[in-house]
PDB file of N, CA and C in Angstrom:
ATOM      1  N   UNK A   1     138.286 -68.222  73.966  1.00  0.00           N
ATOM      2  CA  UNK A   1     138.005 -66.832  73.729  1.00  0.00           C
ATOM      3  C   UNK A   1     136.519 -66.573  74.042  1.00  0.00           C
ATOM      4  N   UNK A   2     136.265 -65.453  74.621  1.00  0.00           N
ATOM      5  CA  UNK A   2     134.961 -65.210  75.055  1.00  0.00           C
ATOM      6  C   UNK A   2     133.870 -64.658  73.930  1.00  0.00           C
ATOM      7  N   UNK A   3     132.917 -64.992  73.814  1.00  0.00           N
ATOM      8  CA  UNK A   3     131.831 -64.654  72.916  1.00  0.00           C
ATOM      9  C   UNK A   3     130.286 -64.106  73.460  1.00  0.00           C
ATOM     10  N   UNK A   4     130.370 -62.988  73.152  1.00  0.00           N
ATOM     11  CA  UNK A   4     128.821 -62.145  73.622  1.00  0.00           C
ATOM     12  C   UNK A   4     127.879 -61.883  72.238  1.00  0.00           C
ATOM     13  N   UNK A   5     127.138 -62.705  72.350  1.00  0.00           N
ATOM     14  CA  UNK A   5     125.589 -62.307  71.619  1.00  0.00           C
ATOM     15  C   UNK A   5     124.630 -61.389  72.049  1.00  0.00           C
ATOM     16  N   UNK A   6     123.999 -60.968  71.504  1.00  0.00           N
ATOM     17  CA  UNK A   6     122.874 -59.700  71.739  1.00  0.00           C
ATOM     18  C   UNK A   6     122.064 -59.469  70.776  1.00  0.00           C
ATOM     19  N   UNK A   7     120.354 -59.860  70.586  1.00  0.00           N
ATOM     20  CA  UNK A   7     119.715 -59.179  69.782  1.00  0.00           C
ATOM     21  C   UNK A   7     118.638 -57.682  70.340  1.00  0.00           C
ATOM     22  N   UNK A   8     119.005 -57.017  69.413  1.00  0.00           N
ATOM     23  CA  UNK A   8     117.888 -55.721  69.826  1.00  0.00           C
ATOM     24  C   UNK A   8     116.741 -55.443  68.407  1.00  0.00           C
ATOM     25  N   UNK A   9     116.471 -54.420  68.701  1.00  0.00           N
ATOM     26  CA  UNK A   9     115.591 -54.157  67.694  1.00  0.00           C
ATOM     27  C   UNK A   9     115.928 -52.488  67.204  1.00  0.00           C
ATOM     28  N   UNK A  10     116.187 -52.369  66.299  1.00  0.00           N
ATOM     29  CA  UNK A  10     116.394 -51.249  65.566  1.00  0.00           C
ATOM     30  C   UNK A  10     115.726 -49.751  65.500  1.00  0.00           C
ATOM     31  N   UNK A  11     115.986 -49.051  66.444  1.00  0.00           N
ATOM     32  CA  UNK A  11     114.878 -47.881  66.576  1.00  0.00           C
ATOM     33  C   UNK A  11     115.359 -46.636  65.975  1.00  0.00           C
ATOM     34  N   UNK A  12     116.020 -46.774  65.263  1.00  0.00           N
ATOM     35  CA  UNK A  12     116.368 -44.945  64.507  1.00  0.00           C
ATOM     36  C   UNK A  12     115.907 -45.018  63.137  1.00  0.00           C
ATOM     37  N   UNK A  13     115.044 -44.243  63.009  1.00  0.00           N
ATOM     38  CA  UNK A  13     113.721 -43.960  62.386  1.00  0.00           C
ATOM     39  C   UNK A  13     114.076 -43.948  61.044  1.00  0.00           C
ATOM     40  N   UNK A  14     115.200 -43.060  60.368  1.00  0.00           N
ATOM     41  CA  UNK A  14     115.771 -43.666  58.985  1.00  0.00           C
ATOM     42  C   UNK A  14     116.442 -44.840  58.875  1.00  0.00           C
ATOM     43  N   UNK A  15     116.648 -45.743  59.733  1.00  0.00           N
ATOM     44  CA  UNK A  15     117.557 -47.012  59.405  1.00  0.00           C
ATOM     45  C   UNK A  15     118.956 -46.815  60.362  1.00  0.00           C
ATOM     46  N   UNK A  16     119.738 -47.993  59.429  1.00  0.00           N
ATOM     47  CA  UNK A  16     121.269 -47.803  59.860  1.00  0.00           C
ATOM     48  C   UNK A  16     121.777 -46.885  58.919  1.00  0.00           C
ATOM     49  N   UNK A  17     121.584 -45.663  58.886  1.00  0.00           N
ATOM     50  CA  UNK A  17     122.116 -45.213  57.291  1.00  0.00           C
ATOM     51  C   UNK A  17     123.385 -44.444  57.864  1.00  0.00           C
ATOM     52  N   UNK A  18     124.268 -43.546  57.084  1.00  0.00           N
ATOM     53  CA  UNK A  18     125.553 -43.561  57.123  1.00  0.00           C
ATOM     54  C   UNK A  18     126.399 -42.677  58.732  1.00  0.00           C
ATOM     55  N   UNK A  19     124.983 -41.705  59.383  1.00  0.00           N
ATOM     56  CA  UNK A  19     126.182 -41.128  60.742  1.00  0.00           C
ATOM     57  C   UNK A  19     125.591 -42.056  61.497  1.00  0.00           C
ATOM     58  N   UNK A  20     124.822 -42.906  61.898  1.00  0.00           N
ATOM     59  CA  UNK A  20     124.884 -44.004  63.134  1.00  0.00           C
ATOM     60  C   UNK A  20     125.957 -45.136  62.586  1.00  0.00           C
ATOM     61  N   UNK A  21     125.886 -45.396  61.609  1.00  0.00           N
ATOM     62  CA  UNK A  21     127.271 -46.544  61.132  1.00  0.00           C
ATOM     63  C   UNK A  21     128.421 -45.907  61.582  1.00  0.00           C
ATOM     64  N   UNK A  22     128.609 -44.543  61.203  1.00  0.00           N
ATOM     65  CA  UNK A  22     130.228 -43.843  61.634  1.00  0.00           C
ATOM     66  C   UNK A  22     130.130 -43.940  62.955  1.00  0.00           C
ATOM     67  N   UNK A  23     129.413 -43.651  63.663  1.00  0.00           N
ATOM     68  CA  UNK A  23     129.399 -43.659  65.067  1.00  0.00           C
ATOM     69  C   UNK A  23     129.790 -44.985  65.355  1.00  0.00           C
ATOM     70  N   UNK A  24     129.096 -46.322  65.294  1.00  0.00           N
ATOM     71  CA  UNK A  24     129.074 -47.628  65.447  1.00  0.00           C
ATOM     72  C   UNK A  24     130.497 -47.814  65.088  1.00  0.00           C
ATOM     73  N   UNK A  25     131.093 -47.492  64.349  1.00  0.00           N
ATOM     74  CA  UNK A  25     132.378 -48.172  63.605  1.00  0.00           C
ATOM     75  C   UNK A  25     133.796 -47.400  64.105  1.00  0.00           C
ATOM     76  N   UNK A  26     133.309 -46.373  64.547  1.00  0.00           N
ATOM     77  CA  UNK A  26     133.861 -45.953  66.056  1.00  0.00           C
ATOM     78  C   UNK A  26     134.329 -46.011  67.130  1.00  0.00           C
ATOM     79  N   UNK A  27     133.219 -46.896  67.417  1.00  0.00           N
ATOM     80  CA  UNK A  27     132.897 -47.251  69.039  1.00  0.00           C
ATOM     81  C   UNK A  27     133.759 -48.890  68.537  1.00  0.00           C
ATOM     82  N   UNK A  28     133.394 -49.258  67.529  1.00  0.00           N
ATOM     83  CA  UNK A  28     134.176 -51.240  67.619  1.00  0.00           C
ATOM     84  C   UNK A  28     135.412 -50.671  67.455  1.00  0.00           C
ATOM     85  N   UNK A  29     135.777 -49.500  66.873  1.00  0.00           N
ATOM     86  CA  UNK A  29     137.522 -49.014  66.676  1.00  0.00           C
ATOM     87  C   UNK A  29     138.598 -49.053  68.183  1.00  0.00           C
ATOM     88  N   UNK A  30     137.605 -48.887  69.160  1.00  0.00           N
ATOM     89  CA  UNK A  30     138.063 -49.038  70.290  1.00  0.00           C
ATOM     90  C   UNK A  30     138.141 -49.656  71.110  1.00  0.00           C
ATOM     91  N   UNK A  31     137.376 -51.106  70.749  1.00  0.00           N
ATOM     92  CA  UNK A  31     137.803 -52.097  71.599  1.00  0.00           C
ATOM     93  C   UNK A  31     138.608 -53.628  70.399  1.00  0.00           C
ATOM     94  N   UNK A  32     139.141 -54.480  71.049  1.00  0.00           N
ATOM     95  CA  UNK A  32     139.843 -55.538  70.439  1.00  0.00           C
ATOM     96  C   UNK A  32     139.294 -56.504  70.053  1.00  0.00           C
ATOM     97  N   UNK A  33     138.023 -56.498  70.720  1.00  0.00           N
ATOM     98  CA  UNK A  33     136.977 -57.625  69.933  1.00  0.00           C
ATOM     99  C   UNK A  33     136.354 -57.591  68.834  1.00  0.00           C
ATOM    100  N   UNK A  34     136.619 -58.955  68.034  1.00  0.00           N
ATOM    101  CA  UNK A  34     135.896 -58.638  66.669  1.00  0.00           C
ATOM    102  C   UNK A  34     134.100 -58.845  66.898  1.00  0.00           C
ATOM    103  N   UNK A  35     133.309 -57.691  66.174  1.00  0.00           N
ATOM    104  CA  UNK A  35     132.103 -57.482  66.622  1.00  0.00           C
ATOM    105  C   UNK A  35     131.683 -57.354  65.091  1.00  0.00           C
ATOM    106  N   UNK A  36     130.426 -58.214  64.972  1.00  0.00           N
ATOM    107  CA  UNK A  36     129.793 -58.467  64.061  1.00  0.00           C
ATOM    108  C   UNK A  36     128.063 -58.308  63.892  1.00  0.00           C
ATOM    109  N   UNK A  37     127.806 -57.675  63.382  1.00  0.00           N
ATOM    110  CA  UNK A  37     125.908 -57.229  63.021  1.00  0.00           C
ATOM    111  C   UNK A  37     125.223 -58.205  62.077  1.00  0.00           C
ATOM    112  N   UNK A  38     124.372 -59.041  62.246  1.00  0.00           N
ATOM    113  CA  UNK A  38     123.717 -59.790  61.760  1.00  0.00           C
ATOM    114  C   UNK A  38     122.266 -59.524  61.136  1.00  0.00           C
ATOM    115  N   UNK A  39     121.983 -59.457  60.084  1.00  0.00           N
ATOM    116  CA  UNK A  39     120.379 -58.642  59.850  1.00  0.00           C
ATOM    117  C   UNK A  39     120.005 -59.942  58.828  1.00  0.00           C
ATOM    118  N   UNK A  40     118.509 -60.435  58.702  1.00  0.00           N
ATOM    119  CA  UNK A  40     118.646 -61.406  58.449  1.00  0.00           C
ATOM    120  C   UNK A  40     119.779 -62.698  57.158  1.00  0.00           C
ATOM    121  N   UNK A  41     119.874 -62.886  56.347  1.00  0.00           N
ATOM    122  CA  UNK A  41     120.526 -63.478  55.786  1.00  0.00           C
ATOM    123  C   UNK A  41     122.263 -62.890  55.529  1.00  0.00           C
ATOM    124  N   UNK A  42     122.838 -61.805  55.932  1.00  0.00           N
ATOM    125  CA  UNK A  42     123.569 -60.786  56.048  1.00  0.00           C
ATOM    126  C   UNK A  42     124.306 -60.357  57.356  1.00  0.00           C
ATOM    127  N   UNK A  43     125.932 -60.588  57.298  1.00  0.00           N
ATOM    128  CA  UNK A  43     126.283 -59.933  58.341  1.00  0.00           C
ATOM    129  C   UNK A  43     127.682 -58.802  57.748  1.00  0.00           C
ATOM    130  N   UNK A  44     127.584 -57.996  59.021  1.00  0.00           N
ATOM    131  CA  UNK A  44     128.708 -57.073  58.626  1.00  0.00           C
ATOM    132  C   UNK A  44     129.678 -56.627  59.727  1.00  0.00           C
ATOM    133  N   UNK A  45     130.898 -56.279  59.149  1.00  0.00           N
ATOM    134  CA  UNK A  45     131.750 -56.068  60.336  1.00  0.00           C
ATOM    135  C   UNK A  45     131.256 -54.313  60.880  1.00  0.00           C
ATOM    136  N   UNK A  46     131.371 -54.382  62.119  1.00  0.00           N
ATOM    137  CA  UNK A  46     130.925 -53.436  63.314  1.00  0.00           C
ATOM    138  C   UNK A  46     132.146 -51.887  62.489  1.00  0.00           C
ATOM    139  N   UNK A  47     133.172 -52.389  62.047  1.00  0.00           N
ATOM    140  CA  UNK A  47     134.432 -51.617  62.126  1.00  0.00           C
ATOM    141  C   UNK A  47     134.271 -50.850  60.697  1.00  0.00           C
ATOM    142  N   UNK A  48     133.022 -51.802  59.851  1.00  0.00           N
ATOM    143  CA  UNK A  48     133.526 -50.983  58.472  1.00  0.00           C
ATOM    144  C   UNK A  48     132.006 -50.258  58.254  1.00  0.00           C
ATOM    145  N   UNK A  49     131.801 -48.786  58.176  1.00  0.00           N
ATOM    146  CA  UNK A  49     130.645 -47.692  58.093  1.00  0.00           C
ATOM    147  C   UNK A  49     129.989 -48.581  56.944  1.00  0.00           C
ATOM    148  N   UNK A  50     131.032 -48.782  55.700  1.00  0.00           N
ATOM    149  CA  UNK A  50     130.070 -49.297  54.207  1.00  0.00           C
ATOM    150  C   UNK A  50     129.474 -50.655  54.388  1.00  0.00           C
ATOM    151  N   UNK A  51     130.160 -51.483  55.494  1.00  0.00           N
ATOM    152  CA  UNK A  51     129.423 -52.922  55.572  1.00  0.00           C
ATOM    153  C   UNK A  51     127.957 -52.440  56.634  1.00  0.00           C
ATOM    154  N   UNK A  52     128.240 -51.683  57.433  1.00  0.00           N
ATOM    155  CA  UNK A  52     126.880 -51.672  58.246  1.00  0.00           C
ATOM    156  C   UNK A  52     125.864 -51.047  57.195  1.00  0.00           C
ATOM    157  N   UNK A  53     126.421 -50.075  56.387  1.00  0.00           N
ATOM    158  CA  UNK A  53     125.192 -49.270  55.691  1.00  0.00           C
ATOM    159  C   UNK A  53     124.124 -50.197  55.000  1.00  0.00           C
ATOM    160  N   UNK A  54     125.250 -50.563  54.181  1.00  0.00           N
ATOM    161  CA  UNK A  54     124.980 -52.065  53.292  1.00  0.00           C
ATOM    162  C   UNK A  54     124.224 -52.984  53.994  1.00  0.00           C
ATOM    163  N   UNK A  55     124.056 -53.113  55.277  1.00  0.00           N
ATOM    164  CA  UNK A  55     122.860 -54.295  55.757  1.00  0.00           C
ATOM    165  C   UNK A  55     121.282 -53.373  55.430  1.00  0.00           C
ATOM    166  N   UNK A  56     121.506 -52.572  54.696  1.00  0.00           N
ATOM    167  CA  UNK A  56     119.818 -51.880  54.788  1.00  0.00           C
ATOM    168  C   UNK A  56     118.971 -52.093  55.950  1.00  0.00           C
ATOM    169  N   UNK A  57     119.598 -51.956  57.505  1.00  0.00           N
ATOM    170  CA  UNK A  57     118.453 -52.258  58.633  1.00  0.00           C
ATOM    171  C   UNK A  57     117.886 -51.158  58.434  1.00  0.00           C
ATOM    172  N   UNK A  58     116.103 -51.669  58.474  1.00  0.00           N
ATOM    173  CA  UNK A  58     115.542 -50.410  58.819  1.00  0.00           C
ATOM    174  C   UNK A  58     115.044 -50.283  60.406  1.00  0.00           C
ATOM    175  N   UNK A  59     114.284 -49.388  60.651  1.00  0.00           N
ATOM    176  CA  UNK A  59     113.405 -49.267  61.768  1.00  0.00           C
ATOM    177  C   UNK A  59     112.694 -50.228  62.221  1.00  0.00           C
ATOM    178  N   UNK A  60     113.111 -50.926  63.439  1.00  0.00           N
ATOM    179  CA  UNK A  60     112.020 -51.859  63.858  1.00  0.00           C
ATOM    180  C   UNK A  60     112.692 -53.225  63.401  1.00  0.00           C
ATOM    181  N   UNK A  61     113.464 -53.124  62.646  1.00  0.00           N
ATOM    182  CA  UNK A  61     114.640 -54.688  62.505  1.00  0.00           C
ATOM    183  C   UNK A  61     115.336 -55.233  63.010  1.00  0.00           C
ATOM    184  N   UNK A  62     115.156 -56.677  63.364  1.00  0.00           N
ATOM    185  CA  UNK A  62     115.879 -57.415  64.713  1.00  0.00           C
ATOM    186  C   UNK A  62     117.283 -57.704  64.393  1.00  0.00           C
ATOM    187  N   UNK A  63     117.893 -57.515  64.836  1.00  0.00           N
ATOM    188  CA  UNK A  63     119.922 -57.089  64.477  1.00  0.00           C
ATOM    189  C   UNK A  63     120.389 -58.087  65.489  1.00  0.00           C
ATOM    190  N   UNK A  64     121.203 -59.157  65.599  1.00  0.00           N
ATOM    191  CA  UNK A  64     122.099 -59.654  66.267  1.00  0.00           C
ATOM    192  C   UNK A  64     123.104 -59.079  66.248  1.00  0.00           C
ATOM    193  N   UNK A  65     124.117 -59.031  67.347  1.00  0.00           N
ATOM    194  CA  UNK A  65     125.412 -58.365  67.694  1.00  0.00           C
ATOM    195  C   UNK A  65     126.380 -59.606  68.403  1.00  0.00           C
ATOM    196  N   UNK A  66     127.317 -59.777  67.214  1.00  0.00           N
ATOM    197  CA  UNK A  66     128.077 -61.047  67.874  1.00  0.00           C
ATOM    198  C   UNK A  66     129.642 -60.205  68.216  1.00  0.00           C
ATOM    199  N   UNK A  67     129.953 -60.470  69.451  1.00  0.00           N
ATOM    200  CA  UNK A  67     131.792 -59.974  70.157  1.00  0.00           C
ATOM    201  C   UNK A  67     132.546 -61.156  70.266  1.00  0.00           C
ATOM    202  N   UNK A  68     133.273 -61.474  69.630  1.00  0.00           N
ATOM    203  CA  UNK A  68     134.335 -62.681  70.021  1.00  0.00           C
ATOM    204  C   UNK A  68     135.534 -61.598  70.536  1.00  0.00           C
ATOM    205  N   UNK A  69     136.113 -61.936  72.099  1.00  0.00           N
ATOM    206  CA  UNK A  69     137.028 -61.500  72.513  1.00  0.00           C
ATOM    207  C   UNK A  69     137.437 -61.078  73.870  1.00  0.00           C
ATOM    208  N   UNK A  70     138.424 -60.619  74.397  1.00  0.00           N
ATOM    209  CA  UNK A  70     138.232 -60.391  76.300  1.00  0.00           C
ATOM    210  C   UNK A  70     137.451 -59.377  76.506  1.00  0.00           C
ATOM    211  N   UNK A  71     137.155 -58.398  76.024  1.00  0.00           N
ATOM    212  CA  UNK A  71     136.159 -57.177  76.052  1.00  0.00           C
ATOM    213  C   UNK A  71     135.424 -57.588  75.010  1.00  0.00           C
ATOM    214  N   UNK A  72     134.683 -58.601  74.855  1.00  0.00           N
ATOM    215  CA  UNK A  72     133.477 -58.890  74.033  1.00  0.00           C
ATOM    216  C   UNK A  72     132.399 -57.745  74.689  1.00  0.00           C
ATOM    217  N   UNK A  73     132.151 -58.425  76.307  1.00  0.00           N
ATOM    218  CA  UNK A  73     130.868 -57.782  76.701  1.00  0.00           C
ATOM    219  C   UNK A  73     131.111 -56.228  76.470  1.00  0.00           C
ATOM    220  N   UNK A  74     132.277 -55.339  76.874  1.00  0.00           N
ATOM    221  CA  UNK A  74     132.183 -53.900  77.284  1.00  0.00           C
ATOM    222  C   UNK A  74     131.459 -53.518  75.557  1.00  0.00           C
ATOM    223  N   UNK A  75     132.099 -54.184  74.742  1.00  0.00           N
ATOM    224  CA  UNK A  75     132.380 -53.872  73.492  1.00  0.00           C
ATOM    225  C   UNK A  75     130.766 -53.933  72.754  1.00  0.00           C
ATOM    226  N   UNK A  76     129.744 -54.455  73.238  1.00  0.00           N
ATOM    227  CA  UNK A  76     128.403 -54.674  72.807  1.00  0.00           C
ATOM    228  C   UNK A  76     127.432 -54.379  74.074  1.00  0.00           C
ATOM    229  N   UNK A  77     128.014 -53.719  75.250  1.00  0.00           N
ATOM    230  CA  UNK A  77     127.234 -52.936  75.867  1.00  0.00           C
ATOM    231  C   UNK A  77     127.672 -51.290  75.503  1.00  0.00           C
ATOM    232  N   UNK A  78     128.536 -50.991  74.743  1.00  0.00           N
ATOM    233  CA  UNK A  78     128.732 -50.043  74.463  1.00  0.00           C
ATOM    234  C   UNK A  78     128.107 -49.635  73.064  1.00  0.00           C
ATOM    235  N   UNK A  79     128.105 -50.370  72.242  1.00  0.00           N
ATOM    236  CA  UNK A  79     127.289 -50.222  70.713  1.00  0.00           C
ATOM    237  C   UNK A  79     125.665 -50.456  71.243  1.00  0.00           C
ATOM    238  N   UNK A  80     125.256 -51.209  72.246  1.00  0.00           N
ATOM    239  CA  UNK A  80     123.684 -51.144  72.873  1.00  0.00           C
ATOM    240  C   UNK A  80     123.770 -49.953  73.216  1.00  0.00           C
ATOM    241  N   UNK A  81     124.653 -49.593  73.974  1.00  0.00           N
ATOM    242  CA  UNK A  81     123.697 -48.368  75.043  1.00  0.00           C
ATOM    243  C   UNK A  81     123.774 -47.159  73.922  1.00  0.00           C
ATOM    244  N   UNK A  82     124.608 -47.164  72.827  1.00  0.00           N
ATOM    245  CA  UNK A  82     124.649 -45.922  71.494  1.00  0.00           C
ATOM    246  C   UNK A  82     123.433 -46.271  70.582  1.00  0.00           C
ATOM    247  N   UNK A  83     122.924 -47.610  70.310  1.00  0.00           N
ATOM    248  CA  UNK A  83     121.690 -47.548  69.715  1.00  0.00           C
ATOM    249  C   UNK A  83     120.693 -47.269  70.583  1.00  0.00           C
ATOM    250  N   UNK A  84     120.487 -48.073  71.541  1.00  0.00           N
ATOM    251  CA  UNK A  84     119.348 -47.154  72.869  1.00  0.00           C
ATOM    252  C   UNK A  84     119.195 -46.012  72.803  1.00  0.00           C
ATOM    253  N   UNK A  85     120.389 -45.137  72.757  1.00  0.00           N
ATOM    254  CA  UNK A  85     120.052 -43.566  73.160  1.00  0.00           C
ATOM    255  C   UNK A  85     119.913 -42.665  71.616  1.00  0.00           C
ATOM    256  N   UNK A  86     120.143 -43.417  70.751  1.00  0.00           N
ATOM    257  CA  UNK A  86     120.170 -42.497  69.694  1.00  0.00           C
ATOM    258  C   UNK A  86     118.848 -41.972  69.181  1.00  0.00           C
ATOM    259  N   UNK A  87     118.532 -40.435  68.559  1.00  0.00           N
ATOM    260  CA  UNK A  87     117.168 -40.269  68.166  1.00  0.00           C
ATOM    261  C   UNK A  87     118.199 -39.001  66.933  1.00  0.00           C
ATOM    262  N   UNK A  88     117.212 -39.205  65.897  1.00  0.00           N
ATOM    263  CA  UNK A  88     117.785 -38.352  64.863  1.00  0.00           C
ATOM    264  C   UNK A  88     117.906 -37.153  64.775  1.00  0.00           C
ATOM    265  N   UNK A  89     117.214 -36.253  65.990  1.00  0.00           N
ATOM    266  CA  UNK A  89     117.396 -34.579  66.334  1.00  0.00           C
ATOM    267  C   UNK A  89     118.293 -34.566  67.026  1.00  0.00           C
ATOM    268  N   UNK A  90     119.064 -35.385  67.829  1.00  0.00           N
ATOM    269  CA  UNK A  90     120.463 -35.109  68.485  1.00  0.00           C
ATOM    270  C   UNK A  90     121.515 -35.503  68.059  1.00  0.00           C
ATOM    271  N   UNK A  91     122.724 -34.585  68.422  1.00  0.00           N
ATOM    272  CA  UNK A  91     123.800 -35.709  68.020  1.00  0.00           C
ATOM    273  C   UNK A  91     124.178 -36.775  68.882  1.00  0.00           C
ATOM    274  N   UNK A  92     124.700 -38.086  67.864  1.00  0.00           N
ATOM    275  CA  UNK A  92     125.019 -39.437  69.180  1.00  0.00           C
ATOM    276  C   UNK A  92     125.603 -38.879  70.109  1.00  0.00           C
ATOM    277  N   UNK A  93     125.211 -39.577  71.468  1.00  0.00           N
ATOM    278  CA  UNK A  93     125.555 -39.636  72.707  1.00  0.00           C
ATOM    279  C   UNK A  93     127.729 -39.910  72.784  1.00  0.00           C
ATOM    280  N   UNK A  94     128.029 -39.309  73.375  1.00  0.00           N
ATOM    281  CA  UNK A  94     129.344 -39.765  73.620  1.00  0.00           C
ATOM    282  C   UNK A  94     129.475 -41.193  74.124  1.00  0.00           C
ATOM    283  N   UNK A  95     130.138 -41.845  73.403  1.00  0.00           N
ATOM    284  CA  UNK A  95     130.215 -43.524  74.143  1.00  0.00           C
ATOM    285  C   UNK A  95     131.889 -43.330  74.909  1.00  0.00           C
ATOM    286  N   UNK A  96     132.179 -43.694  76.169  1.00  0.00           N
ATOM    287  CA  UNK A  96     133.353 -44.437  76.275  1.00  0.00           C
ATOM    288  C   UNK A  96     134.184 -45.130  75.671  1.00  0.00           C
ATOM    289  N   UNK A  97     135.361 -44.905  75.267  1.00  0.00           N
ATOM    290  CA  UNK A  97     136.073 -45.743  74.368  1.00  0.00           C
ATOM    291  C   UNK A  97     137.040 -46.541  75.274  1.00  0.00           C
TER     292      UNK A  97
END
């Protein structure tokens, strides 16, 4: 089974707090790979809003993104390119599902 890692760094200015998690938990709703967020000692599933909230990432926090699955990669270039573009005066970007 295929496995994609990815660390970024956390740029939305209040944190992971609860509409970038809905968004995020969204976007893993639509693909088959299980996708997992890592913040240091702490991980959470991609799929559940209350486990991402619950990692308290703030701004500027290095996040691993683990995909076990055949759409691992689409599945964590798609949650990258929704944290990349996100800024808190817009609403999230439409991701591809």
């Amino acid at each position: 089974m295929k496995q994609v890692d990815r660390e970024i760094t956390l740029r939305i200015p209040a944190g992971l707090h609860m509409r970038p998690a809905a968004e995020i938990a969204r976007i893993a709703h639509a693909f088959d790979a299980k996708i997992t967020f890592h913040a240091q000692d702490q991980s959470a599933d991609a799929r559940s809003m209350l486990h991402l909230v619950i990692l308290c990432a703030a701004q500027g926090d290095r996040l691993k993104l683990s995909a076990t699955g055949n759409d691992a990669h689409a599945a964590i270039e798609a949650i990258s390119t929704f944290l990349g573009g996100y800024t808190e005066d817009e609403m999230p970007p439409e991701t591809p599902a």
